[in-house]
N, C-alpha and C. Protein backbone atom coordinates (compact mmCIF):
# COMPACT_ATOMS: atom_id res chain seq x y z
N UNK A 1 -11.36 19.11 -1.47
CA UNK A 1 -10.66 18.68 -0.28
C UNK A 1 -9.47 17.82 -0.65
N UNK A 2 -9.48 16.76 -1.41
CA UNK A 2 -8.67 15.79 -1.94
C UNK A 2 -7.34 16.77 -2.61
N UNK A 3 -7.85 17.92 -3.43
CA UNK A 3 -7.00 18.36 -4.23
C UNK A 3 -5.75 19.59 -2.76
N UNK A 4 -6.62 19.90 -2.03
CA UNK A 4 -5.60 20.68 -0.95
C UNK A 4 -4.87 19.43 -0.12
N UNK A 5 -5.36 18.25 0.03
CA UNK A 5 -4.59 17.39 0.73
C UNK A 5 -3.37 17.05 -0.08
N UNK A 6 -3.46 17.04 -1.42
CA UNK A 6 -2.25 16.46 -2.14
C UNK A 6 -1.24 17.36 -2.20
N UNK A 7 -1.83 19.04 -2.29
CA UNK A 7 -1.47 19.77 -2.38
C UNK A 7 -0.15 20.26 -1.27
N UNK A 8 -0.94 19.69 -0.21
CA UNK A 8 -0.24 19.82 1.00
C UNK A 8 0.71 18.67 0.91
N UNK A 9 0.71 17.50 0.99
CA UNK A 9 1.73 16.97 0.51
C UNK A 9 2.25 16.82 -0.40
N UNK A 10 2.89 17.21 -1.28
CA UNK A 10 3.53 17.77 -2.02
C UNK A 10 4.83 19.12 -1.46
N UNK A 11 3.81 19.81 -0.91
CA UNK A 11 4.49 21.16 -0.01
C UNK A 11 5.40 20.66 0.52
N UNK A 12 4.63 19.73 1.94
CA UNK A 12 5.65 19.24 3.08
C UNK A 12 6.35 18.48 2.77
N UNK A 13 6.38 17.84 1.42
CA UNK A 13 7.43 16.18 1.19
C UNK A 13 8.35 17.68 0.22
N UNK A 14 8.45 18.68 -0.27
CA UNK A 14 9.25 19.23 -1.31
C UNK A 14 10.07 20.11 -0.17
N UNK A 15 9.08 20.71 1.19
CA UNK A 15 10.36 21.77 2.47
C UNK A 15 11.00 20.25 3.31
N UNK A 16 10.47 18.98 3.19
CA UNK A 16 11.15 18.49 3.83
C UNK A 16 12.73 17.55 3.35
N UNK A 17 12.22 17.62 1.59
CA UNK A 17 13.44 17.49 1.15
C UNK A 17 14.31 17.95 0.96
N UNK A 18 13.90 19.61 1.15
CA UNK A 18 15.25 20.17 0.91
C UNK A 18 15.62 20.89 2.34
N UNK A 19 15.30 20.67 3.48
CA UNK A 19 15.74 20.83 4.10
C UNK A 19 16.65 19.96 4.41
N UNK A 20 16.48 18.17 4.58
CA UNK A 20 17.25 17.37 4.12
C UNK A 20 18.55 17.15 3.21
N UNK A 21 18.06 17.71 2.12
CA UNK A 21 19.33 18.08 0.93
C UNK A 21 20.27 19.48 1.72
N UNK A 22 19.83 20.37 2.40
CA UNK A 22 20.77 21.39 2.82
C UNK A 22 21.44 20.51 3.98
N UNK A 23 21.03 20.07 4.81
CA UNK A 23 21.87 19.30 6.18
C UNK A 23 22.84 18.10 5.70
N UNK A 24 22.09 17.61 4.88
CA UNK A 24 23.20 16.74 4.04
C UNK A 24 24.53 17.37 3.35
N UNK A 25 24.01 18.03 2.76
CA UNK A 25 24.92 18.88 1.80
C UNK A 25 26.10 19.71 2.52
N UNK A 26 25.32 20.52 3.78
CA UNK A 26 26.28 20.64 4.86
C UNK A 26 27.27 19.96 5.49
N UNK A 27 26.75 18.99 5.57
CA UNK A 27 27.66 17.50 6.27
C UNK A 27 28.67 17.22 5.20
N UNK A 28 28.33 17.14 4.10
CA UNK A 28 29.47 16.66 3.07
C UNK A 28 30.46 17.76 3.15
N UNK A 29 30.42 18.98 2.75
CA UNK A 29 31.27 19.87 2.56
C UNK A 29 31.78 20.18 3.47
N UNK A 30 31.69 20.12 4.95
CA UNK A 30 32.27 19.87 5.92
C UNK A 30 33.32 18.74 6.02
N UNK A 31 32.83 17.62 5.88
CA UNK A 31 33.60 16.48 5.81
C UNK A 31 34.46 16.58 5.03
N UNK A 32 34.53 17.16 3.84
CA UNK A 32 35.10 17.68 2.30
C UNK A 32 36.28 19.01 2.83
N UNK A 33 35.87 19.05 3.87
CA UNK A 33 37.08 20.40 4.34
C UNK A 33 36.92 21.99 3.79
N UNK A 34 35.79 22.11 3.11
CA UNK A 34 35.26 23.08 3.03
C UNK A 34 35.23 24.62 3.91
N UNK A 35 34.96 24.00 5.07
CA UNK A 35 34.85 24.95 6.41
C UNK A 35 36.21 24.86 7.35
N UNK A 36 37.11 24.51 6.32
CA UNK A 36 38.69 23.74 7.13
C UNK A 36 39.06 23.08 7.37
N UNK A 37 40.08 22.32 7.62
CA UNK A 37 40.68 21.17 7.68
C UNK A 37 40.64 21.03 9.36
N UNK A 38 40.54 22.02 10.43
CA UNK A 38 40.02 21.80 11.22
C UNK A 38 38.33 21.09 11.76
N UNK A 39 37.56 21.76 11.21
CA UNK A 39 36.45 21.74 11.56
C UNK A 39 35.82 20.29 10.67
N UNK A 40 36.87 20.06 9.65
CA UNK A 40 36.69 18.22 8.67
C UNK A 40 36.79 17.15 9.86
N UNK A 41 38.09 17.24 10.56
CA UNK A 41 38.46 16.32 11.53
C UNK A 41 38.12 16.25 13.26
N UNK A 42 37.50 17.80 12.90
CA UNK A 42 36.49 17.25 14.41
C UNK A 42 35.01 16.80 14.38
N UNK A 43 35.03 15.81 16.01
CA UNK A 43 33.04 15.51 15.53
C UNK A 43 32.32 16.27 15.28
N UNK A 44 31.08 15.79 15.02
CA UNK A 44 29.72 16.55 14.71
C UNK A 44 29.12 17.32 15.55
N UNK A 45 29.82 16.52 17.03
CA UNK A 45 28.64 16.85 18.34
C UNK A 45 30.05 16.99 19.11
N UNK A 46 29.90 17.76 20.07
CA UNK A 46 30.74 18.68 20.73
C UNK A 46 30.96 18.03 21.56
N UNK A 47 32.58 17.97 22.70
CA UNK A 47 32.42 17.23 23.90
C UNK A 47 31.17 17.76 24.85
N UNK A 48 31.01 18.65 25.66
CA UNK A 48 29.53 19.02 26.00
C UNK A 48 28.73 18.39 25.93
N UNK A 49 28.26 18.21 24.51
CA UNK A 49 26.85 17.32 24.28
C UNK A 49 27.43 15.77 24.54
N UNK A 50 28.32 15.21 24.33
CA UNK A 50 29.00 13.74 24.25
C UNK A 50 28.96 13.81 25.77
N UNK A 51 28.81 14.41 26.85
CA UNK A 51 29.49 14.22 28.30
C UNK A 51 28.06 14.36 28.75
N UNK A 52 27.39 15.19 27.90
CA UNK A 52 25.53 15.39 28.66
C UNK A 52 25.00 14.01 27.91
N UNK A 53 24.99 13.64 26.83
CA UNK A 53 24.41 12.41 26.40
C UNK A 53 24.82 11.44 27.61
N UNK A 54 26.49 11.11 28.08
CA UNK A 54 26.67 9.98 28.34
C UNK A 54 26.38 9.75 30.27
N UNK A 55 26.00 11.12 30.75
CA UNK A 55 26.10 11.33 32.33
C UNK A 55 24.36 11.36 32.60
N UNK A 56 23.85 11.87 31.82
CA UNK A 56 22.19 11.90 31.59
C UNK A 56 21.41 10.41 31.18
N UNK A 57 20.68 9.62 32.81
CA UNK A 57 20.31 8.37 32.11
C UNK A 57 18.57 8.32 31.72
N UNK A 58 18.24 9.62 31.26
CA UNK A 58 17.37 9.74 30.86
C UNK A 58 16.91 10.15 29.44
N UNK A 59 18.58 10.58 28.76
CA UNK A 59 18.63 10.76 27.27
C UNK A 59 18.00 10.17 26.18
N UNK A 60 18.79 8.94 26.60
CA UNK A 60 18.94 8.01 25.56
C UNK A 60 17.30 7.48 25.36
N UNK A 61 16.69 7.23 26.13
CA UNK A 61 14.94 6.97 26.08
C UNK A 61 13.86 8.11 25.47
N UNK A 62 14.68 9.19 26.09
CA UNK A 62 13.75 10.15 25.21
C UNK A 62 14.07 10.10 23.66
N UNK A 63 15.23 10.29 23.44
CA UNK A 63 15.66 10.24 22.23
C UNK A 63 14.86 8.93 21.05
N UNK A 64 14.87 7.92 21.97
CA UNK A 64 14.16 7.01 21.69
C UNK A 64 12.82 6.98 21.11
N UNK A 65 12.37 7.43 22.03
CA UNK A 65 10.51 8.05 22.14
C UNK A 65 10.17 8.93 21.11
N UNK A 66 11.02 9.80 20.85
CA UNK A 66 10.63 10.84 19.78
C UNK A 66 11.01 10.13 18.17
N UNK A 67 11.94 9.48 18.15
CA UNK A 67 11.89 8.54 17.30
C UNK A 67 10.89 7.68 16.71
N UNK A 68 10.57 7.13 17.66
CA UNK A 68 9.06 6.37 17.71
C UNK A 68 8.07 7.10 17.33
N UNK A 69 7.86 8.20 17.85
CA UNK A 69 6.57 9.20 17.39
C UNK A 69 7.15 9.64 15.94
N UNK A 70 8.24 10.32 16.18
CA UNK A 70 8.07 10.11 14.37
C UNK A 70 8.07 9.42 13.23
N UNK A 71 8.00 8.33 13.63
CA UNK A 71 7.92 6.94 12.96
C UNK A 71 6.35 6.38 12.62
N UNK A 72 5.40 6.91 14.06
CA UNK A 72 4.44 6.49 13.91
C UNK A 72 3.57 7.54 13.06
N UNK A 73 4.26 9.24 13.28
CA UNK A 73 3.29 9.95 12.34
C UNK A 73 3.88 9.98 10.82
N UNK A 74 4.86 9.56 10.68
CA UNK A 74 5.06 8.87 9.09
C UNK A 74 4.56 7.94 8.83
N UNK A 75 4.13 6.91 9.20
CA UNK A 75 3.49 5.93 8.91
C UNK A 75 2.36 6.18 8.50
N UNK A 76 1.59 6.78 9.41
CA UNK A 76 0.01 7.67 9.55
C UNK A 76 -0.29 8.33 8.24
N UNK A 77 0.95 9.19 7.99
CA UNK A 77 1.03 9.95 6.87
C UNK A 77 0.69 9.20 5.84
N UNK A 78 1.56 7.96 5.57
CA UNK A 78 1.52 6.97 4.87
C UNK A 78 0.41 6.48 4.03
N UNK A 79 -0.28 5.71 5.94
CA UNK A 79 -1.35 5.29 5.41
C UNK A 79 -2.62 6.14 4.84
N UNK A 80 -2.23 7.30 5.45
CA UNK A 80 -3.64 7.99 4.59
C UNK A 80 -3.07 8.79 3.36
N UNK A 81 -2.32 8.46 2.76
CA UNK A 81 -1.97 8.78 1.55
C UNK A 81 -2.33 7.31 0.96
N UNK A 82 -2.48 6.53 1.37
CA UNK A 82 -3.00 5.09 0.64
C UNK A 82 -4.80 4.88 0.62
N UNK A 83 -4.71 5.41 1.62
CA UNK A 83 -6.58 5.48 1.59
C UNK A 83 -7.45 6.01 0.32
N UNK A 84 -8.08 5.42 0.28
CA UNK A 84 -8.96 5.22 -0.96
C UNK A 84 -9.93 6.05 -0.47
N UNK A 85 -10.65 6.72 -0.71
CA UNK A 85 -11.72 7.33 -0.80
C UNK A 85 -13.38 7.08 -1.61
N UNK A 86 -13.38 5.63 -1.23
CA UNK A 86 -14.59 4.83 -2.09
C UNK A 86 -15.48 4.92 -1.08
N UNK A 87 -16.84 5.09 -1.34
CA UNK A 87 -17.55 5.04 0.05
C UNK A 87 -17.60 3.25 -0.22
N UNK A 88 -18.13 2.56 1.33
CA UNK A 88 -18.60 1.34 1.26
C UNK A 88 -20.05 1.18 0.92
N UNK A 89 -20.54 1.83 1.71
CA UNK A 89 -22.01 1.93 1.64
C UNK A 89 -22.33 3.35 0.93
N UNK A 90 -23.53 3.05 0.21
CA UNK A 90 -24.07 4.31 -0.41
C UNK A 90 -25.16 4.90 0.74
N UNK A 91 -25.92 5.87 1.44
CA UNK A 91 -26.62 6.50 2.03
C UNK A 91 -27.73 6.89 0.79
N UNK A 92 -28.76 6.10 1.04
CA UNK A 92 -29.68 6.85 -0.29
C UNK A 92 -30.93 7.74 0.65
N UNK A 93 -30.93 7.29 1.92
CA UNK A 93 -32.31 7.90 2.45
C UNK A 93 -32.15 7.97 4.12
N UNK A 94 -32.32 9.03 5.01
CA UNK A 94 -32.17 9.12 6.04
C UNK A 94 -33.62 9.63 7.22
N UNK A 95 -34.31 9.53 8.08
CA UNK A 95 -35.25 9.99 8.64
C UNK A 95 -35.45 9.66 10.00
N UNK A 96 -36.88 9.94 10.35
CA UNK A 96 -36.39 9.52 11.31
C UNK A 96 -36.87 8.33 11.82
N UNK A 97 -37.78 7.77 10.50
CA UNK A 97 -37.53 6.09 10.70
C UNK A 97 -36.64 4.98 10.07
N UNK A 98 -35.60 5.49 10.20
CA UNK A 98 -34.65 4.67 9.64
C UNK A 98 -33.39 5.52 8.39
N UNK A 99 -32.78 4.44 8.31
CA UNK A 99 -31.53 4.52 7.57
C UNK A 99 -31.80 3.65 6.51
N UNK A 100 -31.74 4.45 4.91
CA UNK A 100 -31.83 3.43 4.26
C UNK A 100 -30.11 3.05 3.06
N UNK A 101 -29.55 2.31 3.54
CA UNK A 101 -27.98 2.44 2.70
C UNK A 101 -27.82 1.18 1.82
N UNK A 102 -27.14 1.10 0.53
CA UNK A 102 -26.79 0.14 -0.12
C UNK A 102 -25.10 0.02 -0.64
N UNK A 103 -25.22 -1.29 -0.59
CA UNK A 103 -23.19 -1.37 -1.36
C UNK A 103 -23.01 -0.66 -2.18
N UNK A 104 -22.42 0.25 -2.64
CA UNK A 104 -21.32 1.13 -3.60
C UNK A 104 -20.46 0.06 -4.48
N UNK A 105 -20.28 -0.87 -4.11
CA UNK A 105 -19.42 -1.38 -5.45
C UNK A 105 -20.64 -2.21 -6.75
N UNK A 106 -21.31 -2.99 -5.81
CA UNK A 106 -22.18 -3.60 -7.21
C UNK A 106 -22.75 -2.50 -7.84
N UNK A 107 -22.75 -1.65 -7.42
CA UNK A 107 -24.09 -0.78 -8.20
C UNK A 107 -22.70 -0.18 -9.38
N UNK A 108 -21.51 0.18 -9.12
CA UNK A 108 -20.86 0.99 -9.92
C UNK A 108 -20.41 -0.31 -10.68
N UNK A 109 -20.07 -1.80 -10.24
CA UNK A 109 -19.70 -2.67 -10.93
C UNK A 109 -21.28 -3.09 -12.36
N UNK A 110 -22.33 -2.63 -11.79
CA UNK A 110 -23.76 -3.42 -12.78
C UNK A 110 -23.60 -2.15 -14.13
N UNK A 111 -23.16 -0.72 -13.40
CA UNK A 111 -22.41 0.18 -14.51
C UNK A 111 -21.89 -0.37 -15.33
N UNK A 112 -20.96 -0.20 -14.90
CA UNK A 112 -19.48 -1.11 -15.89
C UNK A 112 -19.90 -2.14 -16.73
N UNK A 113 -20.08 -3.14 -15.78
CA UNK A 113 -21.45 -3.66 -17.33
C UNK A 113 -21.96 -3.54 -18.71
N UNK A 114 -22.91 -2.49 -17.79
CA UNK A 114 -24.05 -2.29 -18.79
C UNK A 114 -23.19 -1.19 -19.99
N UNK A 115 -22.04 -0.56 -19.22
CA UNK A 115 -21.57 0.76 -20.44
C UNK A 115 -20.87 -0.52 -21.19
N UNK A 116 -20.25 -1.52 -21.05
CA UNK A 116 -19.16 -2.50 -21.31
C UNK A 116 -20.05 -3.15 -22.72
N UNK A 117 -21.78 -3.27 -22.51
CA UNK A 117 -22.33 -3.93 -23.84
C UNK A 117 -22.33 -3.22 -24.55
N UNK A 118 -21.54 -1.73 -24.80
CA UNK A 118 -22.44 -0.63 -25.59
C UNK A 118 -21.25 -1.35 -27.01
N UNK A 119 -21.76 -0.68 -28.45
CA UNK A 119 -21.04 -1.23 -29.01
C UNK A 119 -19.42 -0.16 -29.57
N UNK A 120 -18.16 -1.06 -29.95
CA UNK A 120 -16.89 -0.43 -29.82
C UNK A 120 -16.11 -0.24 -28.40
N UNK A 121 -16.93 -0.66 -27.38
CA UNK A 121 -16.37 -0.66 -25.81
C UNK A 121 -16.05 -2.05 -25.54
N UNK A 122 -14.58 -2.06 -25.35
CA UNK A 122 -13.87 -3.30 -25.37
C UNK A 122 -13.91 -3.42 -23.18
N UNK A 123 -13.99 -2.50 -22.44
CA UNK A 123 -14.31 -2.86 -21.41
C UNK A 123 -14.52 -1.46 -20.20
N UNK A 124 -14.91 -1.42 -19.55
CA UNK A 124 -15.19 -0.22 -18.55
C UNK A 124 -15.05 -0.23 -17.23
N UNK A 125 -14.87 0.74 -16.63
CA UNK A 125 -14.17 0.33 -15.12
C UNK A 125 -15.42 1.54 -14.49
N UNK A 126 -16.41 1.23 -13.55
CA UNK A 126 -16.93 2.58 -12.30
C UNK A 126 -16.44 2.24 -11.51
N UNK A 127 -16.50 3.07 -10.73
CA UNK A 127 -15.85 3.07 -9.00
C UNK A 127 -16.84 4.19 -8.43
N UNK A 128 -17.50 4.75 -7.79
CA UNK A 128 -18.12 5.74 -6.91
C UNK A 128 -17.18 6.09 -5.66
N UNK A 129 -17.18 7.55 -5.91
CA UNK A 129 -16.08 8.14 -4.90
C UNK A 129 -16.62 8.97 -4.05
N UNK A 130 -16.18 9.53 -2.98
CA UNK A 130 -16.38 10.48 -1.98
C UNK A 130 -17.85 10.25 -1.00
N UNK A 131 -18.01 10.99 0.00
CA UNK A 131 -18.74 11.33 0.91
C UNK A 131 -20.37 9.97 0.73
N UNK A 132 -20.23 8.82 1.39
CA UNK A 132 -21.51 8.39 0.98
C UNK A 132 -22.79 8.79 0.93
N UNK A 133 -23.12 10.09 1.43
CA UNK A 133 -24.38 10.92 1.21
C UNK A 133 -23.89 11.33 -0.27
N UNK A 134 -23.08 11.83 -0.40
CA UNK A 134 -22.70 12.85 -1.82
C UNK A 134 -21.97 12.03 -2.47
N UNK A 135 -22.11 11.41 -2.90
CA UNK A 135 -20.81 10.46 -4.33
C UNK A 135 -20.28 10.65 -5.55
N UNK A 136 -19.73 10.55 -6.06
CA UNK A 136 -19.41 11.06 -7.55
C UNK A 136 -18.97 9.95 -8.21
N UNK A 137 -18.95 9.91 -9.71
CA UNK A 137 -19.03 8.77 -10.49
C UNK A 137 -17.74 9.05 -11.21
N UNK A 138 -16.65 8.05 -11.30
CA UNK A 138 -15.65 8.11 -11.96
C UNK A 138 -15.77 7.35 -13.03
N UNK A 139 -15.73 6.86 -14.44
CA UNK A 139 -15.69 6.32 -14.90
C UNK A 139 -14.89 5.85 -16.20
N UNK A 140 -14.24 4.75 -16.08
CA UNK A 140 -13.16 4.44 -17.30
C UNK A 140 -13.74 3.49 -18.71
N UNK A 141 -13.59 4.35 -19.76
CA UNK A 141 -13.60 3.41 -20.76
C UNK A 141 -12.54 2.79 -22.29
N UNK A 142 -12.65 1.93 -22.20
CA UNK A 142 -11.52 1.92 -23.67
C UNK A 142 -12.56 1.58 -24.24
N UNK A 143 -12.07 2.38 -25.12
CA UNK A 143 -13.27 1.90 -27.06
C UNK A 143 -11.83 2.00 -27.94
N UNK A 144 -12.73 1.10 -28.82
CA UNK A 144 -12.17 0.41 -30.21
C UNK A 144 -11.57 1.86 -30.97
N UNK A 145 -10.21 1.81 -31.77
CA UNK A 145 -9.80 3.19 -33.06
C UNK A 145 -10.74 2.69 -34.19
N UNK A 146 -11.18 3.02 -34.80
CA UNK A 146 -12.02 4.52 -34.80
C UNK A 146 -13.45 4.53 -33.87
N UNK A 147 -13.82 4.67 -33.31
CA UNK A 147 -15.26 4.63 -32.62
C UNK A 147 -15.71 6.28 -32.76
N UNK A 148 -16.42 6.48 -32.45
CA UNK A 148 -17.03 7.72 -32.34
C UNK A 148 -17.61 8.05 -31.20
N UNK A 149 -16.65 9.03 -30.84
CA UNK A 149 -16.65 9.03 -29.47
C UNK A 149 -17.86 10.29 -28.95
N UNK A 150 -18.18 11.33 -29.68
CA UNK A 150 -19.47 11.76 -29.40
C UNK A 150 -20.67 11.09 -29.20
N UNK A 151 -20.54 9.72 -29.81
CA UNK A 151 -22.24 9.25 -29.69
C UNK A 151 -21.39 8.43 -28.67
N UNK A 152 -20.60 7.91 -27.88
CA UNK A 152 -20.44 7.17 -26.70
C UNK A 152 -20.25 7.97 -25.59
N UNK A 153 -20.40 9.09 -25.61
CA UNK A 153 -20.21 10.23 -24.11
C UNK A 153 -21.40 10.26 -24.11
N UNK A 154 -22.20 10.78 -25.17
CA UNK A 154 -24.09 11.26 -25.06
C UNK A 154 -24.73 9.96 -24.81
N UNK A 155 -24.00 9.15 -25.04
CA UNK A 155 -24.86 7.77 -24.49
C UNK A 155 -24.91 7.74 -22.95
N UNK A 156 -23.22 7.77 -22.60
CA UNK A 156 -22.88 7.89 -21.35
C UNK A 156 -23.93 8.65 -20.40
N UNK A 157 -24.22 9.86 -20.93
CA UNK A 157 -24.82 11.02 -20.73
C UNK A 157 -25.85 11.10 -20.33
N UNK A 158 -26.39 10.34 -21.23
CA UNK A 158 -28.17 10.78 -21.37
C UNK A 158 -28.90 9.47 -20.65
N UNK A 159 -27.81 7.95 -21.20
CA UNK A 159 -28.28 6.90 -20.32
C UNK A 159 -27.68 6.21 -19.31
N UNK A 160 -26.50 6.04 -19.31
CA UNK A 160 -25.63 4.83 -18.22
C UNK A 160 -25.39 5.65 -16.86
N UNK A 161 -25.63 6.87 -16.74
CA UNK A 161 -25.26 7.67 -15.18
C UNK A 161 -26.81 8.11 -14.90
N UNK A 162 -27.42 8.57 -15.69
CA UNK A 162 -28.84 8.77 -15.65
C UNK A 162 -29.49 7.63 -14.76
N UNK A 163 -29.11 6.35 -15.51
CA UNK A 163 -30.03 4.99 -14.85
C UNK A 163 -29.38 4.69 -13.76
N UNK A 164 -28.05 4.96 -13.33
CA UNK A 164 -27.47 4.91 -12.02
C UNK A 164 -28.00 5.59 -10.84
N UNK A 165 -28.10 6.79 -11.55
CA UNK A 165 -28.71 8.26 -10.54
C UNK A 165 -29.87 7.57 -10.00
N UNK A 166 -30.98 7.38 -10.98
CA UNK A 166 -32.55 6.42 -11.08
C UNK A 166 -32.44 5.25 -9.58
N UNK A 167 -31.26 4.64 -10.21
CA UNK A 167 -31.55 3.08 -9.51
C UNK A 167 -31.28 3.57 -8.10
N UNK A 168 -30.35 4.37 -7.91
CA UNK A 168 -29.31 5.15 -6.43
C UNK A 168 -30.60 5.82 -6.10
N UNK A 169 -31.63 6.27 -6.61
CA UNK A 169 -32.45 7.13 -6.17
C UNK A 169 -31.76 8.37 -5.32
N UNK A 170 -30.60 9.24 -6.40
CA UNK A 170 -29.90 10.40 -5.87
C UNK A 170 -30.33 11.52 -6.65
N UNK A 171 -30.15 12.57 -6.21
CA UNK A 171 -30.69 14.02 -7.20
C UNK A 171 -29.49 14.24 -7.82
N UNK A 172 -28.46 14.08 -7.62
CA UNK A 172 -27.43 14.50 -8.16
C UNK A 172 -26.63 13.34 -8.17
N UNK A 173 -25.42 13.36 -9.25
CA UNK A 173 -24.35 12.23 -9.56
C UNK A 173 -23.26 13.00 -10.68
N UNK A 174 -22.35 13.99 -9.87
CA UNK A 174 -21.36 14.10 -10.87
C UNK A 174 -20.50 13.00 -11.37
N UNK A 175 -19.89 13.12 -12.44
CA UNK A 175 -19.30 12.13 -13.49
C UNK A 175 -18.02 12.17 -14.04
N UNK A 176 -16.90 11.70 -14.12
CA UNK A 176 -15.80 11.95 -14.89
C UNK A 176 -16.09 10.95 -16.08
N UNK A 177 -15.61 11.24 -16.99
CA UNK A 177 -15.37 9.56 -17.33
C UNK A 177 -14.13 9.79 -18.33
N UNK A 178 -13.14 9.06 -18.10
CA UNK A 178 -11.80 8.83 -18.51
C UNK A 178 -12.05 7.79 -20.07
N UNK A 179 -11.64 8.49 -21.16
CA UNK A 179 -11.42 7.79 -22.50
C UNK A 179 -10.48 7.05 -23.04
N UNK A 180 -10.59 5.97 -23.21
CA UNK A 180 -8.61 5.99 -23.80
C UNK A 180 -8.84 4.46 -24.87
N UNK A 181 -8.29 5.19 -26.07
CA UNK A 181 -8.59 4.61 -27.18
C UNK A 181 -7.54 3.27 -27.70
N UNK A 182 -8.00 2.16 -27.92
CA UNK A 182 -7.32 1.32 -28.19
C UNK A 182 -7.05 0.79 -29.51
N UNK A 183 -5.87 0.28 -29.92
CA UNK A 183 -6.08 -0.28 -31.48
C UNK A 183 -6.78 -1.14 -31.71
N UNK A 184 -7.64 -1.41 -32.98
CA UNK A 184 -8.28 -2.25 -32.82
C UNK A 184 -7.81 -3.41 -33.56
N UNK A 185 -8.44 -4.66 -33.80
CA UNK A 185 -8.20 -5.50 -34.70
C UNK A 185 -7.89 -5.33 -36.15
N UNK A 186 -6.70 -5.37 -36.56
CA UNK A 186 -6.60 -5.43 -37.95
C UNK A 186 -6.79 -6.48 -38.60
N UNK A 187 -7.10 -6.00 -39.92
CA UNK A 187 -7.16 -7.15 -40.99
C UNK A 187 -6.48 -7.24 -41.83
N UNK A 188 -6.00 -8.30 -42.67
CA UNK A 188 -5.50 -8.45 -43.56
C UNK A 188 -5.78 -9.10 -44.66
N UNK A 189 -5.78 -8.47 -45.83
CA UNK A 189 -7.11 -9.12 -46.83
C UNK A 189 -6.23 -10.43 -47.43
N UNK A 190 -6.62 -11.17 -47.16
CA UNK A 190 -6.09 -12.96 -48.37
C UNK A 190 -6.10 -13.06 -49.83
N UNK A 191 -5.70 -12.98 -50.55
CA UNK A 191 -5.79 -12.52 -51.97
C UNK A 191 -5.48 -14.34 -52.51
């Protein structure tokens, strides 16, 4: 879902720029005398429209209004291009005696943690994403150059999302986890 939303914007921000870039571009080369030295030195907007704008006292408000609305669904746009997609609450159990839900951040923060003591991991970032019934585990780590990074994924693997899944009491917990290797401390021998 995430990946067709971006997708889509992308689309509409790339037809709306160049529709932009053509009306612009129009306007210049016009102005530029392109289309004649007539058509450079007259307005944009025709007497007609200049005599209906200025005799019509209901123009100028609409004009207004639609302004406003498109102001407010850019904004909109905006903000949900800023929206995060973290659940707040996790959903671990539903029936029909009750709701049973817990915070989403400590549990991905007691992660981070616990992957953070492993050794060569200078620090780790979880976050739990999407749908609070269904969540998925993102996870960032920097480790130390040289570490060995097969025995720190199968660790990942076998224990730090495993005991998450456990504690979440979830059947499922997909996982990313993002690597990124840092220099480590050098030495320099004292002779």
């Amino acid at each position: 879902m995430k990946t067709r939303s971006g997708k889509g914007n992308r689309v509409g921000l790339a037809v709306l720029g160049l529709v932009l870039l053509a009306v612009g571009g129009l306007a210049i080369a016009r102005a530029l005398g392109s289309f004649g030295d007539a058509a450079a030195r007259e307005p944009v907007v025709d007497a007609g429209a200049r005599s209906f704008a200025a005799t019509t006292p209901w123009f100028w408000p609409v004009v207004a209004a639609v302004g406003i609305v498109i102001g407010l669904i850019g904004l909109a746009w905006l903000l949900a291009l800023l929206r995060v997609d973290r659940p707040r609450r996790l959903r671990l159990e539903s029936g029909t005696t009750g709701v049973t839900e817990v915070d989403a951040h400590p549990a991905s923060e007691a992660l981070a943690e616990q992957v953070s003591t492993y050794p060569e991991v200078r620090r780790a970032h979880a976050v739990l994403r999407g749908p609070s019934d269904d969540p998925h585990l993102d996870i960032g780590v920097s480790a130390e150059e040289p570490a060995d990074l097969g025995a720190l994924v199968t660790r990942l693997h076998d224990e730090a999302v495993p005991d998450l899944r456990t504690t979440l009491g979830l059947r499922r917990l997909p996982a990313m986890v993002r690597l990124n290797l840092t220099g480590g401390r050098r030495t320099r021998p004292v002779h």
